[in-house]
C-alpha atoms as a PDB file:
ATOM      1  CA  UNK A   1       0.000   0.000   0.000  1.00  0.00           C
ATOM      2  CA  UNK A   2       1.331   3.451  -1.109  1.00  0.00           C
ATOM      3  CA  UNK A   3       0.531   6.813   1.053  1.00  0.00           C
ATOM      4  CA  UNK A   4       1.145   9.810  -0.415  1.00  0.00           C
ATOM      5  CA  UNK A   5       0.997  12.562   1.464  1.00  0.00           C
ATOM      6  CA  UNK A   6       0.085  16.378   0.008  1.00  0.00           C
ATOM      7  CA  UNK A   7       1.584  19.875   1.337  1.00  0.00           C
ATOM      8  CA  UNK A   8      -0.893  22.281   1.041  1.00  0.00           C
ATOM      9  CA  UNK A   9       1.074  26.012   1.227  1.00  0.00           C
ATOM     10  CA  UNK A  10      -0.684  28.366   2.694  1.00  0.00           C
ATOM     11  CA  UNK A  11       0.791  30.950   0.678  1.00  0.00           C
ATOM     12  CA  UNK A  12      -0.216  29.906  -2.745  1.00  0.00           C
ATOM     13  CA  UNK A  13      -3.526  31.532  -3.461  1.00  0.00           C
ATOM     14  CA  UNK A  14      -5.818  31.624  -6.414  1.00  0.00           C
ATOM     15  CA  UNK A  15      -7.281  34.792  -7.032  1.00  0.00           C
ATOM     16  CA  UNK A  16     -11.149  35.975  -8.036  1.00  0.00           C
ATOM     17  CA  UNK A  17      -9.807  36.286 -11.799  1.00  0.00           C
ATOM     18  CA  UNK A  18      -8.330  32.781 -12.130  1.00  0.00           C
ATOM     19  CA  UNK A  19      -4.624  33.453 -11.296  1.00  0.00           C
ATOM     20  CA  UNK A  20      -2.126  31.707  -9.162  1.00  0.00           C
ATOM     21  CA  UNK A  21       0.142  33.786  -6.793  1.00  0.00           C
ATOM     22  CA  UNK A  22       2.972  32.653  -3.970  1.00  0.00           C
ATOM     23  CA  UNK A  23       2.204  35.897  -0.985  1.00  0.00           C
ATOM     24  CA  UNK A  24       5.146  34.302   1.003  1.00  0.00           C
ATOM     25  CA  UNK A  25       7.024  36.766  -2.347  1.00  0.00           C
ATOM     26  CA  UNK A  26       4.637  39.596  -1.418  1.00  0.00           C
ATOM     27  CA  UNK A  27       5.262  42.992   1.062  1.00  0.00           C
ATOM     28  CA  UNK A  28       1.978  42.819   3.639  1.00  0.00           C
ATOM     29  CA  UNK A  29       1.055  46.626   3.355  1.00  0.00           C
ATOM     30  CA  UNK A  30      -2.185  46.879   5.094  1.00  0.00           C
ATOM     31  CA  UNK A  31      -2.811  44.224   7.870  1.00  0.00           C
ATOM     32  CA  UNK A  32      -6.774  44.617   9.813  1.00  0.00           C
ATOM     33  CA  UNK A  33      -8.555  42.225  11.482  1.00  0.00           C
ATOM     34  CA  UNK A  34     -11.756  41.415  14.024  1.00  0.00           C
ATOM     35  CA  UNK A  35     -12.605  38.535  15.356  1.00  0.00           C
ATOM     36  CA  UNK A  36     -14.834  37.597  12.418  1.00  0.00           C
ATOM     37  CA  UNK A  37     -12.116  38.064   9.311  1.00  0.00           C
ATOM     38  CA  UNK A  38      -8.728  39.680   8.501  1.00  0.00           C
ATOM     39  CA  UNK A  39      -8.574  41.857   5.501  1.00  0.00           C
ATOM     40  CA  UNK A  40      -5.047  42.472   4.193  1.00  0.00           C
ATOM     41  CA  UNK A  41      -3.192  44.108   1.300  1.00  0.00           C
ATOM     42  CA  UNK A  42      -0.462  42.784  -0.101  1.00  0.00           C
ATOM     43  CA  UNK A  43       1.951  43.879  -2.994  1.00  0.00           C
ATOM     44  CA  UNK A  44       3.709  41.822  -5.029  1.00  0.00           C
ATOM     45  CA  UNK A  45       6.788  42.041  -7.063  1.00  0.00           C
ATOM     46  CA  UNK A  46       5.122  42.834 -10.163  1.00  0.00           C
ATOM     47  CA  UNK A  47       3.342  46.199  -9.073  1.00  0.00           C
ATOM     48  CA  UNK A  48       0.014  44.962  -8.721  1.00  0.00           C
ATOM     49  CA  UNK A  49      -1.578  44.396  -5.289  1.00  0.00           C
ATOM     50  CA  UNK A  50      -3.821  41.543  -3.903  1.00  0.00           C
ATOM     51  CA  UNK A  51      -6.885  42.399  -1.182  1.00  0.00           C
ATOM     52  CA  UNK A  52      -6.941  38.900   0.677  1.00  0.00           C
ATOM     53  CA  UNK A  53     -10.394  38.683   2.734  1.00  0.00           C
ATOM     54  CA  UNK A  54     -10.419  35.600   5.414  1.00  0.00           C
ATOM     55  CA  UNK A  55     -12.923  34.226   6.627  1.00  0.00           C
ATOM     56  CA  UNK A  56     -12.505  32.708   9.907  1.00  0.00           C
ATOM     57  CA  UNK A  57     -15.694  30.848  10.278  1.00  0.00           C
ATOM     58  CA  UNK A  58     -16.007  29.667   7.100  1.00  0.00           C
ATOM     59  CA  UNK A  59     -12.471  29.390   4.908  1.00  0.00           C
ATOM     60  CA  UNK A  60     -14.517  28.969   1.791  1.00  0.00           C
ATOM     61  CA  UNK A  61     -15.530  31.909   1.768  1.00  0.00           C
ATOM     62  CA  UNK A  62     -12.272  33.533   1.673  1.00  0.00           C
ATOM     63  CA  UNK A  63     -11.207  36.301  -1.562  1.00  0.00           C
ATOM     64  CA  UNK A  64      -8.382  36.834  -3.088  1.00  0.00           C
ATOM     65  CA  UNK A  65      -8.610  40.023  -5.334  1.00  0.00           C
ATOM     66  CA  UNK A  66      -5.791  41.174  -8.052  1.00  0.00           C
ATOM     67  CA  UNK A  67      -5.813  44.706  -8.267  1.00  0.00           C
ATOM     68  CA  UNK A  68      -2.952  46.994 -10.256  1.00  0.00           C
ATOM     69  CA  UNK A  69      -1.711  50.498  -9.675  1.00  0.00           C
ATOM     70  CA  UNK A  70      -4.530  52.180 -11.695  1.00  0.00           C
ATOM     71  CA  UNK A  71      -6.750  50.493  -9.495  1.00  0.00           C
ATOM     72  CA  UNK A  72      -5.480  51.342  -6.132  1.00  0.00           C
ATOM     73  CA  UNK A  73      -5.040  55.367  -6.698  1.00  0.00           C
ATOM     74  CA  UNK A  74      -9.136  54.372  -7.676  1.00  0.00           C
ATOM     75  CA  UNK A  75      -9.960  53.314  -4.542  1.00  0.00           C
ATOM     76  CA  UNK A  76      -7.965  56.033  -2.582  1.00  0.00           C
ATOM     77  CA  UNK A  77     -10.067  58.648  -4.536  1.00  0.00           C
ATOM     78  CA  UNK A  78     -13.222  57.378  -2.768  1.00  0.00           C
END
């Protein structure tokens, strides 16, 4: 009988638009959380940022949105 064990890294993430990403690469910019979810930025090396939103209670409902530069200066307008 053969066992194979799988590594799951918690650092590789699939984001809303399809793509894979390593954050263990990736500068943590904004870090918030309660005790129901954390919501953190995080850059990566090519420019663009991810918005990671965890769920606590329910890790299937967690997000992983790719945002660029264009984006961001976007959202600090509002």
């Amino acid at each position: 009988m053969i066992l194979s064990t799988m590594t799951v890294n918690p650092d590789m993430i699939t984001t809303t638009c399809g793509r894979h990403l390593d954050l263990s690469r990736s500068e943590l910019v904004i870090e918030r959380a309660n005790s129901l979810f954390s919501y953190n930025i995080h850059k990566l090396d090519s420019g663009e940022y991810v918005i990671a939103e965890k769920f606590y209670a329910n890790p299937f409902n967690n997000r992983y949105i790719l945002l660029n530069d264009e984006q961001i200066e976007m959202l600090k307008a509002l």
